[in-house]
N, C-alpha and C. Protein backbone atom coordinates (compact mmCIF):
# COMPACT_ATOMS: atom_id res chain seq x y z
N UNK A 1 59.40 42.80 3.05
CA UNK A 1 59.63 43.17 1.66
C UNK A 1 58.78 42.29 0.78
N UNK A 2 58.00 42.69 -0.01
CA UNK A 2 57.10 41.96 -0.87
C UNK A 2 57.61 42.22 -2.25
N UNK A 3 57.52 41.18 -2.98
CA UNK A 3 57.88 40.78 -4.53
C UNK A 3 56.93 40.20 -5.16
N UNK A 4 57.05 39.91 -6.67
CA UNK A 4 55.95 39.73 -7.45
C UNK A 4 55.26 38.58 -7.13
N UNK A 5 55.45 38.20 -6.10
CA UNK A 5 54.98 36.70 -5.97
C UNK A 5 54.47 36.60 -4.45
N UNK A 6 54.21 37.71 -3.96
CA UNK A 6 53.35 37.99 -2.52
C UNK A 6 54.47 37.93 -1.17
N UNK A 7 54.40 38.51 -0.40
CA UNK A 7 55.04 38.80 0.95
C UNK A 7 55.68 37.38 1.24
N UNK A 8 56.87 37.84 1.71
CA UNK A 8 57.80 36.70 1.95
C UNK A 8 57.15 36.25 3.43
N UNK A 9 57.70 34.66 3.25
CA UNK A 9 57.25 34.08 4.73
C UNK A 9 58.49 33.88 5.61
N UNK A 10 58.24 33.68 6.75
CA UNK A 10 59.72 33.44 7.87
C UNK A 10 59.89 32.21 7.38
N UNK A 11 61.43 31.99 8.32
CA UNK A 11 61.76 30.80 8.16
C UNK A 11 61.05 29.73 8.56
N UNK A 12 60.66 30.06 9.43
CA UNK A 12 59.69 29.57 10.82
C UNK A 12 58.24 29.03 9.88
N UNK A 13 57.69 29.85 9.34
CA UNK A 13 56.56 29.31 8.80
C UNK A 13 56.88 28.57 7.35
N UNK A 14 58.00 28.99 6.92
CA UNK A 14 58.30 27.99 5.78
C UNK A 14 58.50 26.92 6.20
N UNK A 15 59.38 26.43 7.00
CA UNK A 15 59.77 24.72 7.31
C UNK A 15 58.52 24.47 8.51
N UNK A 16 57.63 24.82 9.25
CA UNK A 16 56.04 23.97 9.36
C UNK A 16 55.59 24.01 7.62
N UNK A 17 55.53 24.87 6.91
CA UNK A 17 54.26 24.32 6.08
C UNK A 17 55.64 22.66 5.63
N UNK A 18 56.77 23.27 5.14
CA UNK A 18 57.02 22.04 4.60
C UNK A 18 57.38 20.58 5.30
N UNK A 19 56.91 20.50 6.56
CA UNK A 19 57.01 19.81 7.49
C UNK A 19 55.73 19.39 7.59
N UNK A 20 54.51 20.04 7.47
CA UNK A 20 53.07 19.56 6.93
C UNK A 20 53.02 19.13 5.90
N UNK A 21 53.57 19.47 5.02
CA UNK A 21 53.41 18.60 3.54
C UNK A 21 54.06 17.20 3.33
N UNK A 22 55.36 17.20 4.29
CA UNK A 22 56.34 15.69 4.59
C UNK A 22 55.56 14.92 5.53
N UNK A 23 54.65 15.38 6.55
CA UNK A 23 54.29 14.51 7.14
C UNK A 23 52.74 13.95 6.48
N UNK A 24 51.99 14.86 5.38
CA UNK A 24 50.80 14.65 4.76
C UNK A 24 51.34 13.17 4.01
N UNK A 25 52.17 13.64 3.49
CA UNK A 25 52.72 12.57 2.23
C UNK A 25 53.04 11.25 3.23
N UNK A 26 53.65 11.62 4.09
CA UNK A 26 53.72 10.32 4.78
C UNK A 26 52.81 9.27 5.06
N UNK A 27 52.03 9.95 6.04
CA UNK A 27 50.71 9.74 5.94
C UNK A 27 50.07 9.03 5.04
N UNK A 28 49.86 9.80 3.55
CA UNK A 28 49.16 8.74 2.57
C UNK A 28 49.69 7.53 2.40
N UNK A 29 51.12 7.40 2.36
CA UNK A 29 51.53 6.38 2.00
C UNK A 29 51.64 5.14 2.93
N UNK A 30 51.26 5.33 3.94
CA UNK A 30 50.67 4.54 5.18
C UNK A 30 49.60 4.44 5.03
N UNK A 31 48.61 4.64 4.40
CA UNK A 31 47.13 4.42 4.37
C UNK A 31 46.50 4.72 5.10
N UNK A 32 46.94 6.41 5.60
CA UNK A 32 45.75 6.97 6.18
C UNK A 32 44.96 7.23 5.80
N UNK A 33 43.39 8.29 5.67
CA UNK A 33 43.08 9.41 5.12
C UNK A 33 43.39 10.42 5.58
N UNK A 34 43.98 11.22 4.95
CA UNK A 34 44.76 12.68 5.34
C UNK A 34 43.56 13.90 5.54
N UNK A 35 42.53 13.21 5.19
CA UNK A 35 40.68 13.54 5.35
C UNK A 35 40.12 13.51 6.29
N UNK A 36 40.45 12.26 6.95
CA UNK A 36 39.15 11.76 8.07
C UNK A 36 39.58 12.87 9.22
N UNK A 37 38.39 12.82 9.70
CA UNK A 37 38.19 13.62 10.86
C UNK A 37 39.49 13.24 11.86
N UNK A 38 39.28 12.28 12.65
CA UNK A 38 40.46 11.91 13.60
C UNK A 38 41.68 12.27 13.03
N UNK A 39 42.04 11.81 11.53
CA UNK A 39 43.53 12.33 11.31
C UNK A 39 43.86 13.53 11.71
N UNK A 40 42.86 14.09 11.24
CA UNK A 40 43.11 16.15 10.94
C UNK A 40 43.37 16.39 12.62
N UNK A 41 42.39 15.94 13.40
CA UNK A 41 42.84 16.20 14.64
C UNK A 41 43.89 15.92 15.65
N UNK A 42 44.22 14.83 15.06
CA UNK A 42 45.64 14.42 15.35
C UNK A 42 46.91 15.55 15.29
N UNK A 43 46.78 16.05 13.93
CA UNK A 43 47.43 16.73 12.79
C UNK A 43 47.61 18.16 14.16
N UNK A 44 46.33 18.75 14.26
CA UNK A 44 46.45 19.88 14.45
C UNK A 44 46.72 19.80 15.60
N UNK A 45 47.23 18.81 17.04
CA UNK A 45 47.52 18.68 17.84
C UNK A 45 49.23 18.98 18.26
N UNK A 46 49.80 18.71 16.56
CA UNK A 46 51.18 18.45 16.62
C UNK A 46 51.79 19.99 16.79
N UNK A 47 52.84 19.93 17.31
CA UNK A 47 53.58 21.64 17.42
C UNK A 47 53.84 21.84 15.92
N UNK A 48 53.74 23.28 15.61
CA UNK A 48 53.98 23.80 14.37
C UNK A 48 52.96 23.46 13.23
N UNK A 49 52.17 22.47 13.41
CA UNK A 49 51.70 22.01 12.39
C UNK A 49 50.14 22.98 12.49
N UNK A 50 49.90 23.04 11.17
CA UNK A 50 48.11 23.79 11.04
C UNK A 50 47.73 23.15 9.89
N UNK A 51 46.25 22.27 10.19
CA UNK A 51 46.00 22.04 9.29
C UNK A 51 45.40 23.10 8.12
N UNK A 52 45.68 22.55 7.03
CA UNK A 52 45.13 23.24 5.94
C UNK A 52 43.32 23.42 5.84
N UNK A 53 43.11 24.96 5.08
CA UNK A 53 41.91 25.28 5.23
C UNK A 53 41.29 24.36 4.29
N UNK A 54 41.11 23.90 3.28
CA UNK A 54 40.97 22.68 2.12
C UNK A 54 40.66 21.48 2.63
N UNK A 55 41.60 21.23 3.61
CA UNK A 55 41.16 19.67 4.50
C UNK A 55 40.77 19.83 5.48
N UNK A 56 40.04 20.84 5.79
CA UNK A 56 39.20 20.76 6.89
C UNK A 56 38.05 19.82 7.01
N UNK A 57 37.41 18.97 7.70
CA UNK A 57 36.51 18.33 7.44
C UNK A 57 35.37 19.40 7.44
N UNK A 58 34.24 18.71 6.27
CA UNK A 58 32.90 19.42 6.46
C UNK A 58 31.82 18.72 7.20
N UNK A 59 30.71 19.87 7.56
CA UNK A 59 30.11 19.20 8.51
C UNK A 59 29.03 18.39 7.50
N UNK A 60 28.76 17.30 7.69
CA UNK A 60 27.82 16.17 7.06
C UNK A 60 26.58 17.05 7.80
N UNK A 61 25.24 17.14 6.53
CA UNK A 61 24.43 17.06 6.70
C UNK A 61 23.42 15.67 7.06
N UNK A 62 23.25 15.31 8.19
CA UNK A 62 22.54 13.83 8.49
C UNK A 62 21.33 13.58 7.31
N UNK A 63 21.49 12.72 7.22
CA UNK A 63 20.72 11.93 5.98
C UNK A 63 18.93 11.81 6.39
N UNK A 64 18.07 12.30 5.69
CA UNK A 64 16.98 12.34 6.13
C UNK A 64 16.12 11.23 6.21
N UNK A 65 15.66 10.96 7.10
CA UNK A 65 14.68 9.62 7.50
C UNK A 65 13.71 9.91 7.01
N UNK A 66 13.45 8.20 5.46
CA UNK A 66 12.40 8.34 4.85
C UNK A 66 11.04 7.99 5.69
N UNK A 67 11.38 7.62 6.77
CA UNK A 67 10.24 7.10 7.42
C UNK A 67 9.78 8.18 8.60
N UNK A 68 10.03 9.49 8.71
CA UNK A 68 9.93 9.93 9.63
C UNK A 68 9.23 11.25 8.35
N UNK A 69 8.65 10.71 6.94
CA UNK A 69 7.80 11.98 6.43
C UNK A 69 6.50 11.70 7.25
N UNK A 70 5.83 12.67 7.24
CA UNK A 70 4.77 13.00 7.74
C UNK A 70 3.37 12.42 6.97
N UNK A 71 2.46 11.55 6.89
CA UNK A 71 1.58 10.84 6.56
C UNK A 71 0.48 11.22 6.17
N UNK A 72 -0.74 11.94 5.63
CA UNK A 72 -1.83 12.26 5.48
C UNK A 72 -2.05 11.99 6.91
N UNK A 73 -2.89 12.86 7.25
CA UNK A 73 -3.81 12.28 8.48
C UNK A 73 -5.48 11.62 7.83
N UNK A 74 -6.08 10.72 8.80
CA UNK A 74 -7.41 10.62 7.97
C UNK A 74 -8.03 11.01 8.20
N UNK A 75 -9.26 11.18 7.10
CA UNK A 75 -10.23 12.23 7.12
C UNK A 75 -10.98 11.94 8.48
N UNK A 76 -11.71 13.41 8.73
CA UNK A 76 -12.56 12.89 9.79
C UNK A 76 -13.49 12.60 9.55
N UNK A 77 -14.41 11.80 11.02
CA UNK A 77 -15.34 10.99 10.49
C UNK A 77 -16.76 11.38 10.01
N UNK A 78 -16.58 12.65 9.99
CA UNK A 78 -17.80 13.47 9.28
C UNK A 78 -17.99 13.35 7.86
N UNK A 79 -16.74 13.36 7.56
CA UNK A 79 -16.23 13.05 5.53
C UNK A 79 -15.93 11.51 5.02
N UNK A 80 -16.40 10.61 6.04
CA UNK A 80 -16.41 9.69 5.62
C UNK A 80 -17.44 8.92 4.83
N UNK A 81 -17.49 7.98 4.26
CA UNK A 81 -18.50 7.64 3.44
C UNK A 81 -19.52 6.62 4.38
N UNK A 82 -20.67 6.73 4.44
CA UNK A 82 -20.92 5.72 5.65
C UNK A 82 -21.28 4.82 4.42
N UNK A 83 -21.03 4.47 3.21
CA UNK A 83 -21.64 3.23 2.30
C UNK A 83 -21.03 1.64 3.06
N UNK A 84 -21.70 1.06 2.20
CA UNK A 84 -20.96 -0.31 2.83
C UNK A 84 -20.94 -1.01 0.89
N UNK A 85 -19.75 -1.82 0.93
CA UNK A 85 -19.33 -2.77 -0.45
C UNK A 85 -19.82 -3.54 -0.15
N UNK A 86 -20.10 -4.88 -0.98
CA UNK A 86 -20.83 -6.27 -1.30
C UNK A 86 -19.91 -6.79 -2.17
N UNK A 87 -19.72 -7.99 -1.77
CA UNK A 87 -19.31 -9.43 -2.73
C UNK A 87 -19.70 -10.49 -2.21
N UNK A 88 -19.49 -11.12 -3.02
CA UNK A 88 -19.95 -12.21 -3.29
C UNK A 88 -19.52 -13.63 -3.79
N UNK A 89 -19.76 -14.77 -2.97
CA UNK A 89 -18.69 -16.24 -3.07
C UNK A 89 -19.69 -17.15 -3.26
N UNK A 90 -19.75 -17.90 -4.63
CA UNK A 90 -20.72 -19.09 -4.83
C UNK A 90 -19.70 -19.96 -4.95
N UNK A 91 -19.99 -21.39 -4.58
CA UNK A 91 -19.32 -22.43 -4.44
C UNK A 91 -20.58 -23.72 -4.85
N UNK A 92 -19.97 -24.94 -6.25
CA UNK A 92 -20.84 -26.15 -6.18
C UNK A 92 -20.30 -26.87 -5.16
N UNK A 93 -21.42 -27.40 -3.97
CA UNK A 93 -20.65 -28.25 -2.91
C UNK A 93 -20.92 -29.87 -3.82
N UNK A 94 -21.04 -30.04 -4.70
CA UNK A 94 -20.98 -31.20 -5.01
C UNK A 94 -19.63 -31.51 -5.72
N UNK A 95 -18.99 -30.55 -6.65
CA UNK A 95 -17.32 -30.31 -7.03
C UNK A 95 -16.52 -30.24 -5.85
N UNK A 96 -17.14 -29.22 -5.02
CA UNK A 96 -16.31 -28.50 -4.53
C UNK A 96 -15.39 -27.60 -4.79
N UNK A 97 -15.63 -26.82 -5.71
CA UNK A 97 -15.08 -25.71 -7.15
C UNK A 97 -16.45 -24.49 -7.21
N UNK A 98 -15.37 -23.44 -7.75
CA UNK A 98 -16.49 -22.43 -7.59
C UNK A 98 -17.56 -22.75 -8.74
N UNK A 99 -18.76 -21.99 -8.16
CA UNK A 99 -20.02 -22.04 -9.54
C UNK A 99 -19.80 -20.74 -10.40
N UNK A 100 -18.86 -21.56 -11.01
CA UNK A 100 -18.72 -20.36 -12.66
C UNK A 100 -19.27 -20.31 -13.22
N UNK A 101 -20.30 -18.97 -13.59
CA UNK A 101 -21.13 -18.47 -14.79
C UNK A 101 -22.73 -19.00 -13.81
N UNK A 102 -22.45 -18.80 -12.34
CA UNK A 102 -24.09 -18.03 -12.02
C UNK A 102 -24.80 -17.26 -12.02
N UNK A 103 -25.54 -16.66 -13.06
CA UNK A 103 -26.37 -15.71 -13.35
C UNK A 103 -27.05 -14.88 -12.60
N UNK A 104 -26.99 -13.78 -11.87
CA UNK A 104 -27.30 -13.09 -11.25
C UNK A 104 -27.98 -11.87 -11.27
N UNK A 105 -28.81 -11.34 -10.41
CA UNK A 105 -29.30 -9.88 -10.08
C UNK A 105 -29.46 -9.39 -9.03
N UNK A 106 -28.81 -8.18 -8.87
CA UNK A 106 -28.62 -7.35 -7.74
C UNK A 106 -29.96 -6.00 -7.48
N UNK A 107 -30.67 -6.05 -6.50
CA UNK A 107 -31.74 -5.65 -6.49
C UNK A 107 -32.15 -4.63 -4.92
N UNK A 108 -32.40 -3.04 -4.76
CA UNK A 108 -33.08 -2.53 -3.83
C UNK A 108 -33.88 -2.35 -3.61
N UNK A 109 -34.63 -2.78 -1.98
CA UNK A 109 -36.31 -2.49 -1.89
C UNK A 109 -36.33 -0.95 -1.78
N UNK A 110 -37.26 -0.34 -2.90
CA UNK A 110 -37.77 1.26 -2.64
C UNK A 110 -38.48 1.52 -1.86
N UNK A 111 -38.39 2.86 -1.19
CA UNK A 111 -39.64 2.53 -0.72
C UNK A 111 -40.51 3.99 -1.32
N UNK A 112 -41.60 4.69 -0.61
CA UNK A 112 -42.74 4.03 -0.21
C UNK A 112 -43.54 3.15 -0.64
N UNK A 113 -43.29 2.66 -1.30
CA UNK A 113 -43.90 1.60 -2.75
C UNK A 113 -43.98 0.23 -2.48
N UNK A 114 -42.40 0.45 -1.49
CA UNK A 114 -41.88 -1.35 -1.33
C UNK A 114 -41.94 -1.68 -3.04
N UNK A 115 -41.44 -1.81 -4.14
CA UNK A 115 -41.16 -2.06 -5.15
C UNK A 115 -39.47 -2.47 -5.34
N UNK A 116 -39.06 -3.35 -5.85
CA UNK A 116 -37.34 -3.72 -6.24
C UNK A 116 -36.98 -2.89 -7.38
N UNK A 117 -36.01 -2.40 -7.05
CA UNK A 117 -35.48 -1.53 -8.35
C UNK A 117 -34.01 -2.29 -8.84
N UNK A 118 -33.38 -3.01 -9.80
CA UNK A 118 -32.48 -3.71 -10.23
C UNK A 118 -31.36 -3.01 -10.40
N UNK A 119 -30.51 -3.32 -9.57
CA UNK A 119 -29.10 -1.91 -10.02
C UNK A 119 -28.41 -2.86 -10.94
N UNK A 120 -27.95 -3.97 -10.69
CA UNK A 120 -26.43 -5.10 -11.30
C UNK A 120 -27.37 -5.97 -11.86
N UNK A 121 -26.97 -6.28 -13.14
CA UNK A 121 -27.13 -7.88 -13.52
C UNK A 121 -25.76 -8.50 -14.07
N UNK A 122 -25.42 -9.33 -13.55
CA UNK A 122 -24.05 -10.20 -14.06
C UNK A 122 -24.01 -11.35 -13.91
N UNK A 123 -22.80 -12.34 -13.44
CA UNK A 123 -22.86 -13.59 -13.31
C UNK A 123 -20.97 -14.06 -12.81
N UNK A 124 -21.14 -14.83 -11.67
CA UNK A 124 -20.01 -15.20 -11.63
C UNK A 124 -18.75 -15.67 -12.21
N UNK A 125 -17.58 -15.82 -11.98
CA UNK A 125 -16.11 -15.48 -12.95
C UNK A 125 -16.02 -17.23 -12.67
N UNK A 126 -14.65 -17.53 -12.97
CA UNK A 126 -14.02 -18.52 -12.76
C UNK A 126 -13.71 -18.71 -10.88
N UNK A 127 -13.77 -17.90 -10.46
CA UNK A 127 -13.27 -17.96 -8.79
C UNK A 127 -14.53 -18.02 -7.95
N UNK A 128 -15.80 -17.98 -9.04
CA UNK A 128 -17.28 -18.40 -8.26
C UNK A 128 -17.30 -16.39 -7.86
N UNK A 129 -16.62 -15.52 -8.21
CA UNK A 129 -16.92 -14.61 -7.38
C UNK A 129 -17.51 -13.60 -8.39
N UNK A 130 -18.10 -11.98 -8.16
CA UNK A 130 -18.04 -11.63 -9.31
C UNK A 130 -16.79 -10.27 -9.05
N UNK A 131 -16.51 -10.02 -10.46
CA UNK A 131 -15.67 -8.77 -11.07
C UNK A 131 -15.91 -7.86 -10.00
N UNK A 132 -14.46 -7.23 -9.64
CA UNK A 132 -15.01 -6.10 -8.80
C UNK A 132 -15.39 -4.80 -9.70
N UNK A 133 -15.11 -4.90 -11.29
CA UNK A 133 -15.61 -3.83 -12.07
C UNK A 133 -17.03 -3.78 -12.33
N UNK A 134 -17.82 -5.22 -11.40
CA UNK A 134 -19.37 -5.14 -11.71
C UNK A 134 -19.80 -4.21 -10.36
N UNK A 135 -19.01 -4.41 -9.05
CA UNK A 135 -19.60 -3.86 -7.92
C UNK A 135 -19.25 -2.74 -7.48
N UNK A 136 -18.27 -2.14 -8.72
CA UNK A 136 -17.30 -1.10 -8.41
C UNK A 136 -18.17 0.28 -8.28
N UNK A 137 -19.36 0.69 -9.11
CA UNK A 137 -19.98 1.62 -8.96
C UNK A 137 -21.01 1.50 -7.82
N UNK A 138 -21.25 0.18 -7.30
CA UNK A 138 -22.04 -0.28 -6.32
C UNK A 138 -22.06 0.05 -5.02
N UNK A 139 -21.87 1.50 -4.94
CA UNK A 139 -21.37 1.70 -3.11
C UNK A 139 -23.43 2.09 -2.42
N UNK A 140 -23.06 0.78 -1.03
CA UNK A 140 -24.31 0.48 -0.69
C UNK A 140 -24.54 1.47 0.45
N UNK A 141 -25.92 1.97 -0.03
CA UNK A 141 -26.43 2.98 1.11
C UNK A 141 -27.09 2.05 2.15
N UNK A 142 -27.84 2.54 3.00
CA UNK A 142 -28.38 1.65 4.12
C UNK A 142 -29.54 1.20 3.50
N UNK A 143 -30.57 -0.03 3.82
CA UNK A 143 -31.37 -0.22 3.22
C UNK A 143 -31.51 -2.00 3.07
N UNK A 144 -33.01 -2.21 2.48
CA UNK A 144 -32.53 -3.93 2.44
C UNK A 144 -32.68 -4.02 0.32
N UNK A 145 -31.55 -5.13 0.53
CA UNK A 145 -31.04 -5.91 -0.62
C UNK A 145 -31.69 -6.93 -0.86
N UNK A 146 -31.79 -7.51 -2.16
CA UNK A 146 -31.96 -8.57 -3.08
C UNK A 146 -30.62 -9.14 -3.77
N UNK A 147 -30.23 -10.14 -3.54
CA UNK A 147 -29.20 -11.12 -4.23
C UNK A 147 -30.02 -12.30 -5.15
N UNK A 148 -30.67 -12.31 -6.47
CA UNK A 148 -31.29 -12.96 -7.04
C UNK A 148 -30.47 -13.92 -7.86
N UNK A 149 -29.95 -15.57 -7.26
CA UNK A 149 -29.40 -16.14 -8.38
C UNK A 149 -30.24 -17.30 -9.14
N UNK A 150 -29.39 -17.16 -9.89
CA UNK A 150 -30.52 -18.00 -11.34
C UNK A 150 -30.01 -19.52 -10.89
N UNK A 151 -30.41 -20.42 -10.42
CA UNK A 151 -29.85 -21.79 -9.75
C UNK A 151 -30.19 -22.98 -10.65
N UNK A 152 -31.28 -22.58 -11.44
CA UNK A 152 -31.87 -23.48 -12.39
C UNK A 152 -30.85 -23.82 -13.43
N UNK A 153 -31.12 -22.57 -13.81
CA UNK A 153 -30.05 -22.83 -15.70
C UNK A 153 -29.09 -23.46 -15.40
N UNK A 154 -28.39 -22.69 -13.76
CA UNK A 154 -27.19 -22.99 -13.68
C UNK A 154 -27.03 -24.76 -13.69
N UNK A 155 -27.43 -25.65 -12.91
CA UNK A 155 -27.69 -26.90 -12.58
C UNK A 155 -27.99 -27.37 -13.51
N UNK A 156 -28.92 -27.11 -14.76
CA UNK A 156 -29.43 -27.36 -15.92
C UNK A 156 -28.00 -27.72 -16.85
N UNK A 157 -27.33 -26.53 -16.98
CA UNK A 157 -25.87 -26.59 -17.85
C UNK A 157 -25.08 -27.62 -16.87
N UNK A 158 -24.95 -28.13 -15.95
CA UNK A 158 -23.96 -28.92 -15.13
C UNK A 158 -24.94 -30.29 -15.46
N UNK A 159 -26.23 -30.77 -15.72
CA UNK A 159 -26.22 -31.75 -16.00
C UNK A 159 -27.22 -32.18 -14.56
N UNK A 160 -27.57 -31.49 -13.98
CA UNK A 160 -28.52 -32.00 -12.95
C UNK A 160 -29.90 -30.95 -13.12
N UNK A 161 -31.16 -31.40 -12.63
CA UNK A 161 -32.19 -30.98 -12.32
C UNK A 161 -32.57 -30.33 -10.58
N UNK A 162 -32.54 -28.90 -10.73
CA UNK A 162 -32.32 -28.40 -10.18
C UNK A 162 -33.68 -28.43 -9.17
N UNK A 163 -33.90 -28.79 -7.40
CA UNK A 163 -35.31 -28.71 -7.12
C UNK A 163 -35.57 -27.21 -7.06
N UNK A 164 -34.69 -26.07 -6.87
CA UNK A 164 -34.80 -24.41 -6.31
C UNK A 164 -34.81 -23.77 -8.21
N UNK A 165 -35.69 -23.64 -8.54
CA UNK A 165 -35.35 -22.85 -10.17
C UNK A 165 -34.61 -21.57 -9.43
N UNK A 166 -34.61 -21.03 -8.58
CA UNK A 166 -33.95 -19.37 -7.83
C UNK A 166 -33.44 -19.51 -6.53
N UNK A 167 -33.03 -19.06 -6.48
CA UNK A 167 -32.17 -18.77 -4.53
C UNK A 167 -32.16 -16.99 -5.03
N UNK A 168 -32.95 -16.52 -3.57
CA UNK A 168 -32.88 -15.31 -3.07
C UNK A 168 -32.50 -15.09 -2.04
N UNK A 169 -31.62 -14.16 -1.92
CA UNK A 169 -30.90 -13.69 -0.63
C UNK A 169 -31.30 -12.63 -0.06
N UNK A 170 -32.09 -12.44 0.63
CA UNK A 170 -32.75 -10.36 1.43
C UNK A 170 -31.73 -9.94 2.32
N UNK A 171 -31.26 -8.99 2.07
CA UNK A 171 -30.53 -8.29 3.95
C UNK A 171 -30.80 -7.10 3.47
N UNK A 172 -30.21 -6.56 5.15
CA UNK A 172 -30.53 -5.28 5.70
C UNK A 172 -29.02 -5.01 5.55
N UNK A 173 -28.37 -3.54 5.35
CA UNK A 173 -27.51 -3.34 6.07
C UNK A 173 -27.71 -1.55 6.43
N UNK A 174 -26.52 -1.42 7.63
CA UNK A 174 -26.98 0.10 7.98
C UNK A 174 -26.14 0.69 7.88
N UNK A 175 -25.75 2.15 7.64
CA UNK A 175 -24.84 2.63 7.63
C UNK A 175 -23.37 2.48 8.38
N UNK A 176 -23.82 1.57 9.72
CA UNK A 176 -22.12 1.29 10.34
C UNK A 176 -21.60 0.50 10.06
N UNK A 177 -22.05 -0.12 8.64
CA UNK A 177 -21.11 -1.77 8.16
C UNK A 177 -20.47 -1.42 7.10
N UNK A 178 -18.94 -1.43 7.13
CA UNK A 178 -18.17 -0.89 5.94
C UNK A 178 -18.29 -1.84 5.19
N UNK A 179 -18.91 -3.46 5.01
CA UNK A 179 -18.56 -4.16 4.05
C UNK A 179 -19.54 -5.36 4.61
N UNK A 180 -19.85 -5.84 3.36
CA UNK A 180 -20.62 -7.79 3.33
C UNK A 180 -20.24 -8.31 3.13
N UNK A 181 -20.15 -9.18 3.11
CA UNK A 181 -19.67 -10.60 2.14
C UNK A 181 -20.27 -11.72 2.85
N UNK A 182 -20.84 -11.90 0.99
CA UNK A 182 -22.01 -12.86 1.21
C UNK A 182 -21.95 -14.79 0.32
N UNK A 183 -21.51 -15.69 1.12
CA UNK A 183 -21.39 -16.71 0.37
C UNK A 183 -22.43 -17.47 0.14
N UNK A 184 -22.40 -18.54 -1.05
CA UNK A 184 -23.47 -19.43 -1.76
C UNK A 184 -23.53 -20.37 -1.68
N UNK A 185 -23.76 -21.29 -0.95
CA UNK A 185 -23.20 -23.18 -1.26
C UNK A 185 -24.04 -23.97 -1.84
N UNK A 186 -23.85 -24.06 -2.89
CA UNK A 186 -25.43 -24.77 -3.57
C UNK A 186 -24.93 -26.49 -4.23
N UNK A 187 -26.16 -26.97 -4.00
CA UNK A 187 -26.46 -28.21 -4.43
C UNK A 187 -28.00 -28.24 -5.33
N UNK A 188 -28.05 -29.26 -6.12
CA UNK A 188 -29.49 -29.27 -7.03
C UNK A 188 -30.47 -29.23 -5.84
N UNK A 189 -30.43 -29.78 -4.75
CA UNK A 189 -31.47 -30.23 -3.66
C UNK A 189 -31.20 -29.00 -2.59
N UNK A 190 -30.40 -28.47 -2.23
CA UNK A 190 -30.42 -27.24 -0.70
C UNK A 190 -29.16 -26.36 -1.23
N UNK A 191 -29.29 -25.46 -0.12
CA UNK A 191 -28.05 -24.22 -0.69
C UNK A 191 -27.85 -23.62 0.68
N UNK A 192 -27.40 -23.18 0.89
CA UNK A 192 -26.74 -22.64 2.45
C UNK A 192 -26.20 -20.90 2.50
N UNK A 193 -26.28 -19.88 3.21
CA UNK A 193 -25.97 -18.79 3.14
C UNK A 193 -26.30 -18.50 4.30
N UNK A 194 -24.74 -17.23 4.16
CA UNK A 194 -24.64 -17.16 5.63
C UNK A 194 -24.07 -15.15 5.68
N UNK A 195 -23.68 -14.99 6.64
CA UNK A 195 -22.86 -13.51 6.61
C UNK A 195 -21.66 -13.95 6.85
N UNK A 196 -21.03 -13.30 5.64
CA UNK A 196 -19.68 -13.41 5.77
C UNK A 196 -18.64 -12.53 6.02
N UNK A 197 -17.20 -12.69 6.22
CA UNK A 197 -16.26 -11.49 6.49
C UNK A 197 -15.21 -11.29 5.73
């Protein structure tokens, strides 16, 4: 017989639900979670009892591993740039402090001419090195180089007489060297240079 308030239940299913609801309450007040997985299964183990569709546990989506995104691969080596970068480390070995404000020029032999064509003129920072915003457009094709520093003035402004008025540096490099680095060690009397890494 159904009434305004939906189909009557047995006795039978009235005292489980309210026998699920006395033992839910219980429950909380013991400090279960009436949530967690293990409870519910507990729950639905018991005679008469069903857990409710509401507290069913849901299934957790596993949390995605930021380290398991997928990486660019790198280009291949067809698209690579075969240039090579340059810098550069002057040092006074008589301080032992870098040579700040050595005047410089950066220079390629052309050829068929053999003639120098001047790409950079600048001069070293406080760290003896220069700006990488001077060498930044500087990507080196294969070919030989000129490192022209001004050694005179420089020694001149420090208060000594310089015997080298210039130090020139020549290299080669070839397309399989991703990088130079080239240091300076100067004194008024000798200077030292080497290939560096």
């Amino acid at each position: 017989m159904e009434g305004n308030t939906g189909p009557c239940k047995s006795p039978a299913a009235t005292t489980a639900l309210l026998a699920t609801v006395l033992f839910l309450g219980a429950s909380a007040s013991a400090g279960h979670d009436p949530q967690s997985p293990r409870f519910l299964s507990t729950l639905s183990k018991r005679p008469h009892f069903s857990v409710p569709h509401n507290l069913k546990p849901k299934t957790q989506r596993p949390a995605e591993d930021s380290l398991s995104t997928p990486t660019p691969s790198e280009a291949p080596a067809g698209d690579r740039e075969p240039n090579a970068s340059l810098t550069v480390h002057a040092l006074n070995v008589l301080t032992g402090l870098p040579a700040t404000g050595l005047a410089m020029r950066f220079l390629r032999l052309e050829e068929p001419n053999a003639s120098w064509m001047e790409l950079m003129k600048s001069a070293t920072n406080t760290d003896g090195r220069l700006d990488k915003s001077s060498l930044a457009p500087q990507r080196l094709k294969a070919g030989t180089y000129k490192l022209h520093f001004e050694t005179g003035p420089y020694w001149h402004q420090q208060g000594y007489r310089s015997f080298y008025p210039y130090v020139e540096v020549v290299f080669t490099i070839t397309e399989a060297e991703p990088k130079v680095h080239i240091p300076l060690l100067l004194s008024p009397y000798s200077y030292t240079t080497y290939r560096g890494s």
